[in-house]
C-alpha atoms as a PDB file:
ATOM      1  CA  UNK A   1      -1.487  -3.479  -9.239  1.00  0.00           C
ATOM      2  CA  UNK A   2      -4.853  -2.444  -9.434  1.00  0.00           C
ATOM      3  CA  UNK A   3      -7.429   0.482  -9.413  1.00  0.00           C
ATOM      4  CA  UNK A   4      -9.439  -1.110  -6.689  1.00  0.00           C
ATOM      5  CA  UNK A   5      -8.764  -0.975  -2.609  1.00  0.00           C
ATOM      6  CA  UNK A   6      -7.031  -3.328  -0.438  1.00  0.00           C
ATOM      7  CA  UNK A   7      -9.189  -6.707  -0.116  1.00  0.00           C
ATOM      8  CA  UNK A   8     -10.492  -6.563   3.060  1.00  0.00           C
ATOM      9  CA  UNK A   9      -9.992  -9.694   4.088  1.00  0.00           C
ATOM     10  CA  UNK A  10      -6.232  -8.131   3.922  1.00  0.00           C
ATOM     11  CA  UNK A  11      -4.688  -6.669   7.033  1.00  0.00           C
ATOM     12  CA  UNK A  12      -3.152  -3.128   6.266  1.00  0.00           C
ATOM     13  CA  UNK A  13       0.210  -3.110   8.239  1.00  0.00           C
ATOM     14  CA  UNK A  14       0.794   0.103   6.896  1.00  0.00           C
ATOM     15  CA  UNK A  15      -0.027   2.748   3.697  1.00  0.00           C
ATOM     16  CA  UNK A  16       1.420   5.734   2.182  1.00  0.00           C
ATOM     17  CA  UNK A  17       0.201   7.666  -0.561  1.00  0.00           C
ATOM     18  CA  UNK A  18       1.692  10.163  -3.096  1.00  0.00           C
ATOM     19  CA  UNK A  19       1.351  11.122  -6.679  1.00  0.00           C
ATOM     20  CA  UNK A  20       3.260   9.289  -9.515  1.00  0.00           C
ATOM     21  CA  UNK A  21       3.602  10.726 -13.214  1.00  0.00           C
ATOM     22  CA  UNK A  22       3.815   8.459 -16.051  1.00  0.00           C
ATOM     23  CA  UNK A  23       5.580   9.715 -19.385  1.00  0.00           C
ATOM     24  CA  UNK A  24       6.916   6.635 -21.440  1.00  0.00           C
ATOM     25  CA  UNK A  25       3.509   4.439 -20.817  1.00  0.00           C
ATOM     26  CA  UNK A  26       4.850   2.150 -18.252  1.00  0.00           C
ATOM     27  CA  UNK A  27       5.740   1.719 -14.324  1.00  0.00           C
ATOM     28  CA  UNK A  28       8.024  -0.347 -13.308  1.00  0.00           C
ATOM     29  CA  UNK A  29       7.827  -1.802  -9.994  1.00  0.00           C
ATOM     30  CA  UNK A  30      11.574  -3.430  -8.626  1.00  0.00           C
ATOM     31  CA  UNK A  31      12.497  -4.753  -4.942  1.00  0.00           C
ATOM     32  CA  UNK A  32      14.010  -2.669  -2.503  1.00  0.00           C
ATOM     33  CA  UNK A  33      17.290  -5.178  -2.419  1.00  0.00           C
ATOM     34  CA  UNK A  34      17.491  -4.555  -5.675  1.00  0.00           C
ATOM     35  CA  UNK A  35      17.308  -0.402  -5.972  1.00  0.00           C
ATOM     36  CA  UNK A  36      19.813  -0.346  -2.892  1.00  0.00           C
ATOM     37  CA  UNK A  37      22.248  -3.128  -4.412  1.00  0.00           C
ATOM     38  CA  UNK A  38      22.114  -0.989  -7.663  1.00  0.00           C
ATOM     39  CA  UNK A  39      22.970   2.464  -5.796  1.00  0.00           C
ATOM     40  CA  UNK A  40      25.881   1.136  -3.711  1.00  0.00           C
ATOM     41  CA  UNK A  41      27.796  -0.581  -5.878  1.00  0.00           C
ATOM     42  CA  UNK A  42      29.221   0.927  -9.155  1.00  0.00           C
ATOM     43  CA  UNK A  43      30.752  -3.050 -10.524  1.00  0.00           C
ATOM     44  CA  UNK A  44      27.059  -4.662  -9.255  1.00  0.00           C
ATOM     45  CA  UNK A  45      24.662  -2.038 -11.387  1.00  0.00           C
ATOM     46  CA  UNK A  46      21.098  -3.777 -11.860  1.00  0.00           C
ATOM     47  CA  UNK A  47      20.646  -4.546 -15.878  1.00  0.00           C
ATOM     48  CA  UNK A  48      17.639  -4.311 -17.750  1.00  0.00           C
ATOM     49  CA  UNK A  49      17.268  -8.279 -17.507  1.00  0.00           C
ATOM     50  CA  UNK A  50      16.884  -7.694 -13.574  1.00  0.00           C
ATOM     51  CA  UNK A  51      13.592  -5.965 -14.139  1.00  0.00           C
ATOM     52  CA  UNK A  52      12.322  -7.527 -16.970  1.00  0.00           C
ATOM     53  CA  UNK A  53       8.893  -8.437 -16.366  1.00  0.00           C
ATOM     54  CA  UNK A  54       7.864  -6.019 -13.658  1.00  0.00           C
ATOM     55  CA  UNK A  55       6.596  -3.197 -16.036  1.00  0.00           C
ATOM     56  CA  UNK A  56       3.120  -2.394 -15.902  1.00  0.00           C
ATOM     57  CA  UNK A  57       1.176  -0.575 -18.976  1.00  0.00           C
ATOM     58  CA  UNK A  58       0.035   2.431 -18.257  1.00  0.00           C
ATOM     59  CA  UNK A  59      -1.503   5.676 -20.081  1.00  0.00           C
ATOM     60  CA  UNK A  60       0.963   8.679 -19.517  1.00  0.00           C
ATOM     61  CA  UNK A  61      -0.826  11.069 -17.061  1.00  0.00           C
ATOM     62  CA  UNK A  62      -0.690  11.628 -13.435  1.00  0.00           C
ATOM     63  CA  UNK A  63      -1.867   9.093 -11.435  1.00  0.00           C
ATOM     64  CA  UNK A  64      -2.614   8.713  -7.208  1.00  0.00           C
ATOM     65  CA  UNK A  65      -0.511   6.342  -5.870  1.00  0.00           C
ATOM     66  CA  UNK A  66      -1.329   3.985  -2.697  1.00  0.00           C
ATOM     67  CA  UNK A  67       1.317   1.530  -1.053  1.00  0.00           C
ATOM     68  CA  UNK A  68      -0.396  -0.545   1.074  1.00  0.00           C
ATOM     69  CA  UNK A  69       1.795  -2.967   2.889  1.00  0.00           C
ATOM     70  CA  UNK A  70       0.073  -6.181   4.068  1.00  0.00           C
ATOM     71  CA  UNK A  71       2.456  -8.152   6.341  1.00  0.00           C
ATOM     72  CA  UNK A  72       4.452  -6.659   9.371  1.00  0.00           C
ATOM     73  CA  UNK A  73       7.787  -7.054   8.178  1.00  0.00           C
ATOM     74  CA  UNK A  74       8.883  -8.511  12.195  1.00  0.00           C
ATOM     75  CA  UNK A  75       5.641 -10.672  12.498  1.00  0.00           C
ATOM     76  CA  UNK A  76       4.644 -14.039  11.550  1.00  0.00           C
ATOM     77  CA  UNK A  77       2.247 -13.821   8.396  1.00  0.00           C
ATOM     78  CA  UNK A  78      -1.253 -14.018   9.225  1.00  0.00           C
ATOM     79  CA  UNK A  79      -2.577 -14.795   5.499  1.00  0.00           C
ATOM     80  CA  UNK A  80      -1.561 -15.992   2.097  1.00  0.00           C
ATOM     81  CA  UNK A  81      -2.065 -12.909   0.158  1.00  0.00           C
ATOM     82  CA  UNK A  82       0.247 -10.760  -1.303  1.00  0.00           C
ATOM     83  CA  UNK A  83       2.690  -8.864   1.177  1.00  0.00           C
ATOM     84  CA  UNK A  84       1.846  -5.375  -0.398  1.00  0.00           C
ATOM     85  CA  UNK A  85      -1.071  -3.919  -2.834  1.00  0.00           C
ATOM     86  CA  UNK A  86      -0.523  -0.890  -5.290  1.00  0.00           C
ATOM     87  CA  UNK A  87      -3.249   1.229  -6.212  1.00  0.00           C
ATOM     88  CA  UNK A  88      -3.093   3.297  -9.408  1.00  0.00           C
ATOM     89  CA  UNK A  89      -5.940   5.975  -9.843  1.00  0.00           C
ATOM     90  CA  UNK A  90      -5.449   8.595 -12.470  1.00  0.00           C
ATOM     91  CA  UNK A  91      -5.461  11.733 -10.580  1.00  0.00           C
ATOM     92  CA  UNK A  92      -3.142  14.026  -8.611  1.00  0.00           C
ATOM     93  CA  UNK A  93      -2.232  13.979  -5.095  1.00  0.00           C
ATOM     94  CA  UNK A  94      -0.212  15.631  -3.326  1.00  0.00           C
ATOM     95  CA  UNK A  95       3.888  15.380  -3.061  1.00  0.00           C
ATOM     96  CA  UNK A  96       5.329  13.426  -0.101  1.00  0.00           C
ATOM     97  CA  UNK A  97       7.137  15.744   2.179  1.00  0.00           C
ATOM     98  CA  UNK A  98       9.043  12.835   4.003  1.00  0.00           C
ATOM     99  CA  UNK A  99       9.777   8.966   3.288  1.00  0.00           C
ATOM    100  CA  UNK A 100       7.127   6.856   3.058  1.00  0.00           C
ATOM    101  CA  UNK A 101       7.962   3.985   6.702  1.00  0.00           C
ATOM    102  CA  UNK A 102      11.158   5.984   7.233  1.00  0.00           C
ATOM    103  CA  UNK A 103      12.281   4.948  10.873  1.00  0.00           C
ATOM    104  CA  UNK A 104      15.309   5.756  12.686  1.00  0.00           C
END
């Protein structure tokens, strides 16, 4: 997480951006495996020990959120960076109107 851009020595497969509020001082940032493991199963429910770790401080206020993905999920990896970069500014932004790298 950070309040700077992507590196741009970082390519930018893709990037969404939409507004996140913060009320209990803290984001916490979890794996898509384990979000959709957690909603389709009622005996395989993700536990607080699954996410321990993955909180990040933050004051309570509204913040602009950027989701900058930096591999191609299909592709061969053409750096070893990160595979995405989240950018927190405090702010407001618009809602999203549709799901972020929603494909049919």
């Amino acid at each position: 997480m950070s309040a700077s851009p992507v590196d741009p020595q970082f390519p930018i497969a893709r990037q969404t951006i939409g507004p996140l509020t913060v009320t209990k001082g803290e984001q916490i940032v979890v794996n898509h495996e384990n979000l959709t493991t957690t909603a389709n199963s009622r005996t395989n429910a993700s536990t607080h020990q699954d996410w321990y770790g993955s909180a990040i401080d933050l004051p309570n206020g509204n913040y602009a959120r950027t989701i900058s993905q930096l591999t191609e999920p299909e592709l061969s990896r053409t750096h070893d960076g990160p595979d995405f970069h989240l950018q927190l500014i405090p702010g407001e932004t618009p809602n999203w109107t549709t799901t972020a790298w929603f494909a049919l």
